[in-house]
N, C-alpha and C. Protein backbone atom coordinates (compact mmCIF):
# COMPACT_ATOMS: atom_id res chain seq x y z
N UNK A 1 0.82 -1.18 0.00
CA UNK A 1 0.00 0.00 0.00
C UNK A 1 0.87 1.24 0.00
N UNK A 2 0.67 1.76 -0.86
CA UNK A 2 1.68 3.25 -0.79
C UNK A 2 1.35 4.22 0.17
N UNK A 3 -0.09 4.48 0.59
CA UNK A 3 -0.61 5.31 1.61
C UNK A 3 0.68 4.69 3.30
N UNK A 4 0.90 3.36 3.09
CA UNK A 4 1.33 3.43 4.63
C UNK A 4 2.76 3.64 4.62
N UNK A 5 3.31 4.20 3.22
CA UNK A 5 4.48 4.32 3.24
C UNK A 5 4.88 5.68 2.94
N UNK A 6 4.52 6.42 2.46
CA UNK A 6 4.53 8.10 3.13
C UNK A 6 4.75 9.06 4.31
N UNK A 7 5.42 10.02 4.49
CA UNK A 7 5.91 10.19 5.80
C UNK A 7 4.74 10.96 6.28
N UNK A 8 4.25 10.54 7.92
CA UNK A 8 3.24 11.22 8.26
C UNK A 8 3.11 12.55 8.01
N UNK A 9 1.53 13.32 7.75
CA UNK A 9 1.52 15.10 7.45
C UNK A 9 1.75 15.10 5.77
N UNK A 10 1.81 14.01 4.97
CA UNK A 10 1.88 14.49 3.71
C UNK A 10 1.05 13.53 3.24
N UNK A 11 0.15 13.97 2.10
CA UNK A 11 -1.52 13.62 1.57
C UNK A 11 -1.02 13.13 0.42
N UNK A 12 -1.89 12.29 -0.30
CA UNK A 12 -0.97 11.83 -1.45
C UNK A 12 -0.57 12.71 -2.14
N UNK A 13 -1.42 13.96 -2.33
CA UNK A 13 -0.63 14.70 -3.41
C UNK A 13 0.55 15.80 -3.06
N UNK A 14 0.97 15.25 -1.80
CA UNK A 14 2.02 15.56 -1.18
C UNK A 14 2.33 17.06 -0.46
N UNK A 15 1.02 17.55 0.01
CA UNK A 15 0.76 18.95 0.32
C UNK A 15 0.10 18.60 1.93
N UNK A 16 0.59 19.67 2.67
CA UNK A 16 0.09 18.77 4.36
C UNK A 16 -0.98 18.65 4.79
N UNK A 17 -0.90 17.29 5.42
CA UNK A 17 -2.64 16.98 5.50
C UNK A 17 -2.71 16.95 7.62
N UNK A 18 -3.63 17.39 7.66
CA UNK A 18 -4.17 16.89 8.56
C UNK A 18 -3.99 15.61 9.80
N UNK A 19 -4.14 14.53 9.18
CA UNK A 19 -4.36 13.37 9.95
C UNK A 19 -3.59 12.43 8.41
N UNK A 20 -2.77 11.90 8.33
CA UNK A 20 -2.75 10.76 7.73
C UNK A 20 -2.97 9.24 8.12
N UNK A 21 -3.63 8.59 7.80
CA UNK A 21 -3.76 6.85 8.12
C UNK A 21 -2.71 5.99 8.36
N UNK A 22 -2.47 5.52 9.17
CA UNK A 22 -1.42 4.89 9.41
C UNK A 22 -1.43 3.27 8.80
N UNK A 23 -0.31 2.64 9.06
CA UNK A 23 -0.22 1.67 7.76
C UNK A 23 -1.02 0.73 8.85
N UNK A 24 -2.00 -0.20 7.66
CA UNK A 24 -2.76 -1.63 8.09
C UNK A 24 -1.64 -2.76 8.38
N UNK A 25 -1.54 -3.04 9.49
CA UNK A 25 -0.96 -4.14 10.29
C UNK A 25 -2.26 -5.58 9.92
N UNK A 26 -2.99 -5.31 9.78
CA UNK A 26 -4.13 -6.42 10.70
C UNK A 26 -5.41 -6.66 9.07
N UNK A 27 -4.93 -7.60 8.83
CA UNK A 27 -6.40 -7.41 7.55
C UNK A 27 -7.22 -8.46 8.07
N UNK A 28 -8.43 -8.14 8.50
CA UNK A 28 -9.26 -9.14 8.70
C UNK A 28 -9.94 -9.89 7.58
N UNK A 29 -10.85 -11.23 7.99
CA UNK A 29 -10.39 -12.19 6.78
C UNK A 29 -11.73 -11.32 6.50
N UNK A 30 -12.43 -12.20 4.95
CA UNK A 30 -13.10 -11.96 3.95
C UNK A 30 -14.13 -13.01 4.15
N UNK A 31 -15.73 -12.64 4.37
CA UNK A 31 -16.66 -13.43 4.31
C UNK A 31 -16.60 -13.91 3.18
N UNK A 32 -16.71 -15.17 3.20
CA UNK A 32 -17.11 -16.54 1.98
C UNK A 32 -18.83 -16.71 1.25
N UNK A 33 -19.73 -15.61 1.67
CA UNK A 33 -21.11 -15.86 2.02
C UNK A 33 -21.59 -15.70 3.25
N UNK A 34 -22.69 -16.10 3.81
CA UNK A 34 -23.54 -15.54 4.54
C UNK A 34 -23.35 -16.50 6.08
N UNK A 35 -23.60 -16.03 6.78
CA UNK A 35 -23.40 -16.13 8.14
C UNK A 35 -23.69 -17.60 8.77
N UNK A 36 -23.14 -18.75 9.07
CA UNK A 36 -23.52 -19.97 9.23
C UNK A 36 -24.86 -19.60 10.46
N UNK A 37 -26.10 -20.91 9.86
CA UNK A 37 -27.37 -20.82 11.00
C UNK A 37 -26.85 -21.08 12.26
N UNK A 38 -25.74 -21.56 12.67
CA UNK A 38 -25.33 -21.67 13.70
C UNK A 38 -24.02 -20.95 14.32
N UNK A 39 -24.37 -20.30 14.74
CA UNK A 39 -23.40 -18.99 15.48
C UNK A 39 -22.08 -19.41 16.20
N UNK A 40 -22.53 -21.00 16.63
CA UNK A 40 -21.51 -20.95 17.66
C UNK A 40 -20.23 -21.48 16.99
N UNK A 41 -20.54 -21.57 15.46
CA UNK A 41 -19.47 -21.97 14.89
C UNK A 41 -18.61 -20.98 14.54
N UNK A 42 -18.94 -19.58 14.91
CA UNK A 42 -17.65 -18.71 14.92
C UNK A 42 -17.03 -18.28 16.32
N UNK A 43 -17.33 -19.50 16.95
CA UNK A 43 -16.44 -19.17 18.64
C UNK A 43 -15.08 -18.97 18.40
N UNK A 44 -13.98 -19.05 17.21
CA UNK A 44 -12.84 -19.34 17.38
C UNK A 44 -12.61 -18.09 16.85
N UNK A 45 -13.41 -16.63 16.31
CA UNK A 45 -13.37 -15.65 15.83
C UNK A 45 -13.32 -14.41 16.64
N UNK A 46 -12.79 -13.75 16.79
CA UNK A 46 -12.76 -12.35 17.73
C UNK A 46 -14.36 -11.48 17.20
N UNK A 47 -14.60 -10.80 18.22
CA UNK A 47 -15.92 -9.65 17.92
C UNK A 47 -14.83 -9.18 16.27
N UNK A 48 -14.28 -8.71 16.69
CA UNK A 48 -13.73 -7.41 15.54
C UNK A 48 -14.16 -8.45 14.60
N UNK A 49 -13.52 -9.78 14.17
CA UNK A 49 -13.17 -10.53 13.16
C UNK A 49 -14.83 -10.64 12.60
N UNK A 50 -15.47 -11.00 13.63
CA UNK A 50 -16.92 -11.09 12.93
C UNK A 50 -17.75 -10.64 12.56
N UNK A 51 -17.67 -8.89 13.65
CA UNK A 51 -17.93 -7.84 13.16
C UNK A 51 -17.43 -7.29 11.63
N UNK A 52 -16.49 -7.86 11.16
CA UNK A 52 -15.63 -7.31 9.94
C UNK A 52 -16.18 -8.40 8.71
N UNK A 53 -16.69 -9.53 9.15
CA UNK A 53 -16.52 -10.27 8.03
C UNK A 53 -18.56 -10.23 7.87
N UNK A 54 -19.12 -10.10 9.19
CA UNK A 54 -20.28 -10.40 9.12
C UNK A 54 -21.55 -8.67 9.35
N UNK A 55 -20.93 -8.08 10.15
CA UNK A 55 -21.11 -7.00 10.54
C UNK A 55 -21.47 -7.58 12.20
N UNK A 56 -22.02 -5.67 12.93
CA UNK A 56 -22.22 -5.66 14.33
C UNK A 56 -23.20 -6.54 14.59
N UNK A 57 -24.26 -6.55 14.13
CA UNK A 57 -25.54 -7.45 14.74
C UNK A 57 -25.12 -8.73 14.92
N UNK A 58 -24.73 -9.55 13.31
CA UNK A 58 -24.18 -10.97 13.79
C UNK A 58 -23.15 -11.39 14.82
N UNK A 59 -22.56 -10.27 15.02
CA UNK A 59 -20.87 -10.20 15.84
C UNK A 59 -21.99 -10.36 17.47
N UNK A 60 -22.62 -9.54 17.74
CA UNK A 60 -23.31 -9.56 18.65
C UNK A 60 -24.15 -10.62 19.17
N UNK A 61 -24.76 -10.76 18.32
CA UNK A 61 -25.59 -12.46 18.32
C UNK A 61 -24.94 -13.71 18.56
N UNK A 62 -23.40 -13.58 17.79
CA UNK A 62 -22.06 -14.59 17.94
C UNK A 62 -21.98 -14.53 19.62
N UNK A 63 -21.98 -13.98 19.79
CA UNK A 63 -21.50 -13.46 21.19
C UNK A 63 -22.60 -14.11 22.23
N UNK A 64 -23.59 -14.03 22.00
CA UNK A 64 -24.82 -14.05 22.88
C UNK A 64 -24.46 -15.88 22.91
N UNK A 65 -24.35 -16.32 21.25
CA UNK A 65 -24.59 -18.08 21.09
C UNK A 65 -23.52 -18.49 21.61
N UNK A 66 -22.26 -17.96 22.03
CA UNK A 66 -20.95 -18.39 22.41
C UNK A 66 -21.08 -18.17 23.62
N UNK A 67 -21.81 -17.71 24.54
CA UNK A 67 -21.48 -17.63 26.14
C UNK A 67 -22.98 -18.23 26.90
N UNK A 68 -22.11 -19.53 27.60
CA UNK A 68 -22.89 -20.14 28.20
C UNK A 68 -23.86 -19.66 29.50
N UNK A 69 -23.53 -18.67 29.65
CA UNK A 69 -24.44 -17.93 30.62
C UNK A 69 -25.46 -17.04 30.52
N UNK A 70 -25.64 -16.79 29.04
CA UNK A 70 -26.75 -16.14 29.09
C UNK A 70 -27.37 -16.65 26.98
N UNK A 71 -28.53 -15.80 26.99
CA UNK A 71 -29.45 -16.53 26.07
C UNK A 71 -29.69 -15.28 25.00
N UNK A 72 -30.45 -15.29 24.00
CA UNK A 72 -31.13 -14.15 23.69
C UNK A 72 -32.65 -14.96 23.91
N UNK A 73 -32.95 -13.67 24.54
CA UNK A 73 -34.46 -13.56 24.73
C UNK A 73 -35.18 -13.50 23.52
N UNK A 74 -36.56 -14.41 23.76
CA UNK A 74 -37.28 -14.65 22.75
C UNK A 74 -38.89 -13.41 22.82
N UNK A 75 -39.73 -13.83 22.33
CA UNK A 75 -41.49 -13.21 22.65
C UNK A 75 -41.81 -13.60 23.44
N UNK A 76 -41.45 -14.75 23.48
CA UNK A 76 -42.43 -15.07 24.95
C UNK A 76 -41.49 -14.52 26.37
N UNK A 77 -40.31 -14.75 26.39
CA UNK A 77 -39.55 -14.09 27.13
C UNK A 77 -39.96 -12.77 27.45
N UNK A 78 -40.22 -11.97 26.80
CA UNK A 78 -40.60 -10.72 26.78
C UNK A 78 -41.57 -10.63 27.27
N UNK A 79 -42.52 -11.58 27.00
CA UNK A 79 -44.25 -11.64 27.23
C UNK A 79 -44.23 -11.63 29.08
N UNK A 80 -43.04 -12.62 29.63
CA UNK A 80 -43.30 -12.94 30.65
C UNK A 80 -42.81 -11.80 31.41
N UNK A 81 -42.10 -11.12 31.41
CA UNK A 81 -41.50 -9.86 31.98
C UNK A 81 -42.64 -9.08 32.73
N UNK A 82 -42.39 -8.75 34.03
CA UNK A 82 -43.01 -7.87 34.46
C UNK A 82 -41.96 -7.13 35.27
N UNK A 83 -42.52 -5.38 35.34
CA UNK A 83 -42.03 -4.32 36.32
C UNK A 83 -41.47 -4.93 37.74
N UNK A 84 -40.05 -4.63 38.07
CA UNK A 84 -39.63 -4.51 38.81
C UNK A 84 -40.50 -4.40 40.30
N UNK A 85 -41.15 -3.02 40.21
CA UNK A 85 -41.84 -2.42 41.31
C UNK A 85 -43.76 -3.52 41.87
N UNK A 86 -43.52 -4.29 40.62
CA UNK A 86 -44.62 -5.39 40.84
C UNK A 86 -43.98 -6.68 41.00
N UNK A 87 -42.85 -6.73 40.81
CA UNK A 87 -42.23 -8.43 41.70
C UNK A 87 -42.03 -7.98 42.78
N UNK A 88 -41.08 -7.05 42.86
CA UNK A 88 -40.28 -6.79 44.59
C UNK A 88 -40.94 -5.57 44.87
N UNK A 89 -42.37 -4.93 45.00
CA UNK A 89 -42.68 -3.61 45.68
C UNK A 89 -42.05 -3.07 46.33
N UNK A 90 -41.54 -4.37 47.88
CA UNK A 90 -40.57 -3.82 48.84
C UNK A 90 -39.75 -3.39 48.84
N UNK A 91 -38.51 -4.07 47.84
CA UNK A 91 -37.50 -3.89 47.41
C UNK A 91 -37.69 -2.15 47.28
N UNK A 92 -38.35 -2.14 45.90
CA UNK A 92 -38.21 -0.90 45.46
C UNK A 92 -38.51 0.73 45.58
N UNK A 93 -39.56 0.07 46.89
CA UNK A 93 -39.92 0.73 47.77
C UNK A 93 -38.80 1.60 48.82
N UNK A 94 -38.38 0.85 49.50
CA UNK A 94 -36.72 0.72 49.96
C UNK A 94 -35.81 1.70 49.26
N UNK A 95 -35.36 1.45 48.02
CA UNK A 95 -34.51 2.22 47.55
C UNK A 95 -34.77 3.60 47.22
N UNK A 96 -36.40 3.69 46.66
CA UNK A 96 -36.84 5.04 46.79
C UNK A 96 -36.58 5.76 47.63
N UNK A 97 -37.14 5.29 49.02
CA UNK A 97 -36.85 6.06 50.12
C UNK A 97 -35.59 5.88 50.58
N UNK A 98 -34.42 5.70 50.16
CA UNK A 98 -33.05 5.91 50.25
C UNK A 98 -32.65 4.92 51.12
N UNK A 99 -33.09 3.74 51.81
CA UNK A 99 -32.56 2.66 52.75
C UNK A 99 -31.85 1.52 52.19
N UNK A 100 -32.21 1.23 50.87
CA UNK A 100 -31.07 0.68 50.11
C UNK A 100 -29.97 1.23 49.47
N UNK A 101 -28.66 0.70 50.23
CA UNK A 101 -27.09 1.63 49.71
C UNK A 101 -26.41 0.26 49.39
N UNK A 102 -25.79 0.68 48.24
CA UNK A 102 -24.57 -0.14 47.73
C UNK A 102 -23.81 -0.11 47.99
N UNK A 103 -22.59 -0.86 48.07
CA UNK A 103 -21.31 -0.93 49.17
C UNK A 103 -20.51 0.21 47.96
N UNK A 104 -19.93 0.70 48.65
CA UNK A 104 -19.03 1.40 47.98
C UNK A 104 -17.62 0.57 46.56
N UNK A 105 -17.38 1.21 45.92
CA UNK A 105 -15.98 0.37 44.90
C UNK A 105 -15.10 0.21 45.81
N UNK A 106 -14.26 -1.11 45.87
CA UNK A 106 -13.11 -0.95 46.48
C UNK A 106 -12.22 -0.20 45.46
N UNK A 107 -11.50 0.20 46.85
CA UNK A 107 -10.02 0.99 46.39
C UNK A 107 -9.34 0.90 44.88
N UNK A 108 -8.91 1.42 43.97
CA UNK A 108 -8.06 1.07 42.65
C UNK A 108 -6.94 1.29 43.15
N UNK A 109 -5.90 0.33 43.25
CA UNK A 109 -4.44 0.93 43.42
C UNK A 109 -4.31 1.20 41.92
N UNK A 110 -3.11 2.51 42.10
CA UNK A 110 -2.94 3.25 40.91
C UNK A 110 -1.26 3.69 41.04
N UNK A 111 -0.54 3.64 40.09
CA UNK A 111 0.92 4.06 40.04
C UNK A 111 0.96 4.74 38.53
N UNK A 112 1.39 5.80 39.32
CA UNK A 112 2.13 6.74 38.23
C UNK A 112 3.43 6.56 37.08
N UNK A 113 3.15 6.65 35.65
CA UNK A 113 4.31 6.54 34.90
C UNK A 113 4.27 7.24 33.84
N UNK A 114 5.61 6.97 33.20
CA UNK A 114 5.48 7.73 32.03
C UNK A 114 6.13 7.12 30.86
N UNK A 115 4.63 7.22 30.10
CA UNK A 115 4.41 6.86 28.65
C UNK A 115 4.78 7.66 27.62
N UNK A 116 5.07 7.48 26.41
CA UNK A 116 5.07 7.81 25.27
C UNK A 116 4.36 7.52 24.57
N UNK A 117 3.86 8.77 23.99
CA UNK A 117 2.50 8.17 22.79
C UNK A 117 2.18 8.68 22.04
N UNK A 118 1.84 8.54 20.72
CA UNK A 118 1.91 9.27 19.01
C UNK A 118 1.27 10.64 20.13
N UNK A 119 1.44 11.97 19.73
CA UNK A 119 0.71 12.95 19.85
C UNK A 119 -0.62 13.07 19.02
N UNK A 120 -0.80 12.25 18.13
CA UNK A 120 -2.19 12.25 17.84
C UNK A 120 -3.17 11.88 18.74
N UNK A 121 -2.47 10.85 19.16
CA UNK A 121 -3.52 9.98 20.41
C UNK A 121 -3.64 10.25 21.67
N UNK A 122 -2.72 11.51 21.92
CA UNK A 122 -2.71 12.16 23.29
C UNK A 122 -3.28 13.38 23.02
N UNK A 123 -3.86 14.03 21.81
CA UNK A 123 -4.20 15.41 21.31
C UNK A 123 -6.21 14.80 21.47
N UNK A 124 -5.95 13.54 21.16
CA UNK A 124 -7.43 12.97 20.99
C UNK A 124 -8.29 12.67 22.06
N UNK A 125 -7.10 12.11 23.42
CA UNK A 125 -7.84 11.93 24.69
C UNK A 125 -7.88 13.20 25.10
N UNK A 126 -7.26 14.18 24.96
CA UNK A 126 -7.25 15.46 26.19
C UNK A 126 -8.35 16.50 25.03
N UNK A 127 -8.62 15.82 23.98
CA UNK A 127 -9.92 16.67 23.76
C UNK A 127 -11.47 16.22 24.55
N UNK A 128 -11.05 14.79 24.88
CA UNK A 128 -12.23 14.06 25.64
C UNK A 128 -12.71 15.42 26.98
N UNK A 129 -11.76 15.54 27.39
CA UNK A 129 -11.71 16.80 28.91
C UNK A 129 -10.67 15.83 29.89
N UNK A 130 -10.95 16.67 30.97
CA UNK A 130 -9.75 16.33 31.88
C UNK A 130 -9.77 15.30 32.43
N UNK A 131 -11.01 14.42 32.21
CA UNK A 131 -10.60 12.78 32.72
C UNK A 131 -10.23 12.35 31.56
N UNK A 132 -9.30 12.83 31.15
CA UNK A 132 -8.87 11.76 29.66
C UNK A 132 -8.48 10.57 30.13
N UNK A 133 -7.20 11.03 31.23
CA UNK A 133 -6.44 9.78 32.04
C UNK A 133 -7.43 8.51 32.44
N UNK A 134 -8.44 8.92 33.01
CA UNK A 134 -9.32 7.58 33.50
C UNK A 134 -9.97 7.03 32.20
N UNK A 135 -10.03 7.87 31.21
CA UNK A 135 -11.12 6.99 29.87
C UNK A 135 -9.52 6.13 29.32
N UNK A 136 -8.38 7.10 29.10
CA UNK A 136 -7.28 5.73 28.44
C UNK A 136 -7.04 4.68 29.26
N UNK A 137 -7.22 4.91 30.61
CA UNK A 137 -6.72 3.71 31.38
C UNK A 137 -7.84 2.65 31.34
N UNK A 138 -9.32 3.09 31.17
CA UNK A 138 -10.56 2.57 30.72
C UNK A 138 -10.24 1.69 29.49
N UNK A 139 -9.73 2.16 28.64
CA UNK A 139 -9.68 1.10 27.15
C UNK A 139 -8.52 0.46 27.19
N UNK A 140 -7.55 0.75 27.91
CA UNK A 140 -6.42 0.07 28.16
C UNK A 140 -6.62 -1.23 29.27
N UNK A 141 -7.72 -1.10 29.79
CA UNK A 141 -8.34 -2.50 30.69
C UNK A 141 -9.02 -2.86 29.75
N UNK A 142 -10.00 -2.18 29.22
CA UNK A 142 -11.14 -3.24 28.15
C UNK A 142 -10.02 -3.81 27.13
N UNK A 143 -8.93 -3.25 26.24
CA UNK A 143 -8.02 -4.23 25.73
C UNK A 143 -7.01 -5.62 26.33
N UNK A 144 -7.19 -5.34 27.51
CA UNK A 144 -6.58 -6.12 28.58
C UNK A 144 -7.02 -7.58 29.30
N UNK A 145 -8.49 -7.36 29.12
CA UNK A 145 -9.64 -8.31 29.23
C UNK A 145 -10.47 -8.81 27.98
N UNK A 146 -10.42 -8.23 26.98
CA UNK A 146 -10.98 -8.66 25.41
C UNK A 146 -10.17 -10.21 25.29
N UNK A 147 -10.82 -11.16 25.16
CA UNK A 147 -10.77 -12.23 24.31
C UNK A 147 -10.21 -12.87 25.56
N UNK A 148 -9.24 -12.78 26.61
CA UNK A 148 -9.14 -13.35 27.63
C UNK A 148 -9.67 -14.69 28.63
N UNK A 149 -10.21 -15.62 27.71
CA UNK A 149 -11.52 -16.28 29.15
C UNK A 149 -10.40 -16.75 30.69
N UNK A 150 -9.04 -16.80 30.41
CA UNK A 150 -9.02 -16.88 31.80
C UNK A 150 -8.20 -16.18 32.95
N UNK A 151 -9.20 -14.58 32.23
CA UNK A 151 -8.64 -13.39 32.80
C UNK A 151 -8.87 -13.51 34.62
N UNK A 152 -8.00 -12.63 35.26
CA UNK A 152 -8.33 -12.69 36.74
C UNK A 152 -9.58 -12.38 37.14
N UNK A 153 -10.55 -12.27 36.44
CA UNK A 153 -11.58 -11.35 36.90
C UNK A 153 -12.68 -12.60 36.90
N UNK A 154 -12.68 -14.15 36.42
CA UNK A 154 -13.35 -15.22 36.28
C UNK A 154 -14.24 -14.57 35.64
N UNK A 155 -14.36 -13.58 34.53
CA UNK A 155 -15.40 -13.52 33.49
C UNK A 155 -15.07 -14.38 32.04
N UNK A 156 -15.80 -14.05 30.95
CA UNK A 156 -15.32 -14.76 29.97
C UNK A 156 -14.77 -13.99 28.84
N UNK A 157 -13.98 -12.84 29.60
CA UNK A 157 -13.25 -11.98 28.57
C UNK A 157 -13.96 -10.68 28.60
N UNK A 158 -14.86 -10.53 29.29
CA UNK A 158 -15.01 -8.80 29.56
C UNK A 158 -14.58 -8.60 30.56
N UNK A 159 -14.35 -6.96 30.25
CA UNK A 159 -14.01 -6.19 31.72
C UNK A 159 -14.78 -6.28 32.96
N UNK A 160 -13.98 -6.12 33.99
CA UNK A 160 -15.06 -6.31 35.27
C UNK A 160 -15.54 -5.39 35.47
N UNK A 161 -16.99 -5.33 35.31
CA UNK A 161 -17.81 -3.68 35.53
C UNK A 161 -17.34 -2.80 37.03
């Protein structure tokens, strides 16, 4: 690709640009056709990968058929659903009037360092506002726990909320 071989700040027609693209490391594969009826046959595929070959919805649905702990809900599922405040009144009763409290987060230990990092991508978080620091350290855990199943957290590769 000639685009990833250009020195950053110059556009192809070689006048300064903005933002140039940086070179593709990663080509995800190429759908063959349409999405197998059975989902769970892309367990060995990353979200991105399926998202890329299938789009978001199937990537999502992959997801739902690949984890043994939960389902997608059907109509009747839905049908059976009722309000919160009509299973547990009490419950919710309770929290209204402020007597239900959640334990607080434990502690984050946190250590200070210092990184280096394209100035694009440090021009991009500190436009976020001044918690930039907590949103990079945010995607820097969700990359940390992605695809993981036997991350410390005994989930199956997500972050621990």
């Amino acid at each position: 690709m000639v685009d990833s071989i250009r020195p950053a700040g110059l556009s192809t027609d070689g006048h300064a640009a903005k933002y140039v693209r940086p070179p593709v490391y990663f080509q995800p594969p190429q759908a063959d056709g349409p999405p197998p009826d059975d989902l769970t046959e892309l367990a060995h595929l990353t979200f991105i990968e399926i998202e890329a070959l299938y789009g978001e919805e199937i990537a999502i649905s992959a997801g739902i058929a690949n984890d043994p702990d939960t389902w997608e809900l059907t109509d009747e599922d839905f049908a059976q659903m009722r309000p919160m405040a009509e299973v547990f009144p009490e419950f919710v009763e309770a929290h209204r009037a402020g007597k239900v409290k959640l334990p607080p987060n434990p502690p984050v230990m946190r250590e200070a360092v210092e990184v280096a990092l394209d100035s694009d991508i440090l021009s991009f978080f500190k436009q976020i506002g001044p918690d930039w620091q907590n949103n990079l350290n945010n995607i820097l855990r969700i990359a940390l726990f992605r695809g993981r199943p036997d991350a410390s957290n005994g989930s199956d590769g997500d972050p621990p909320a």
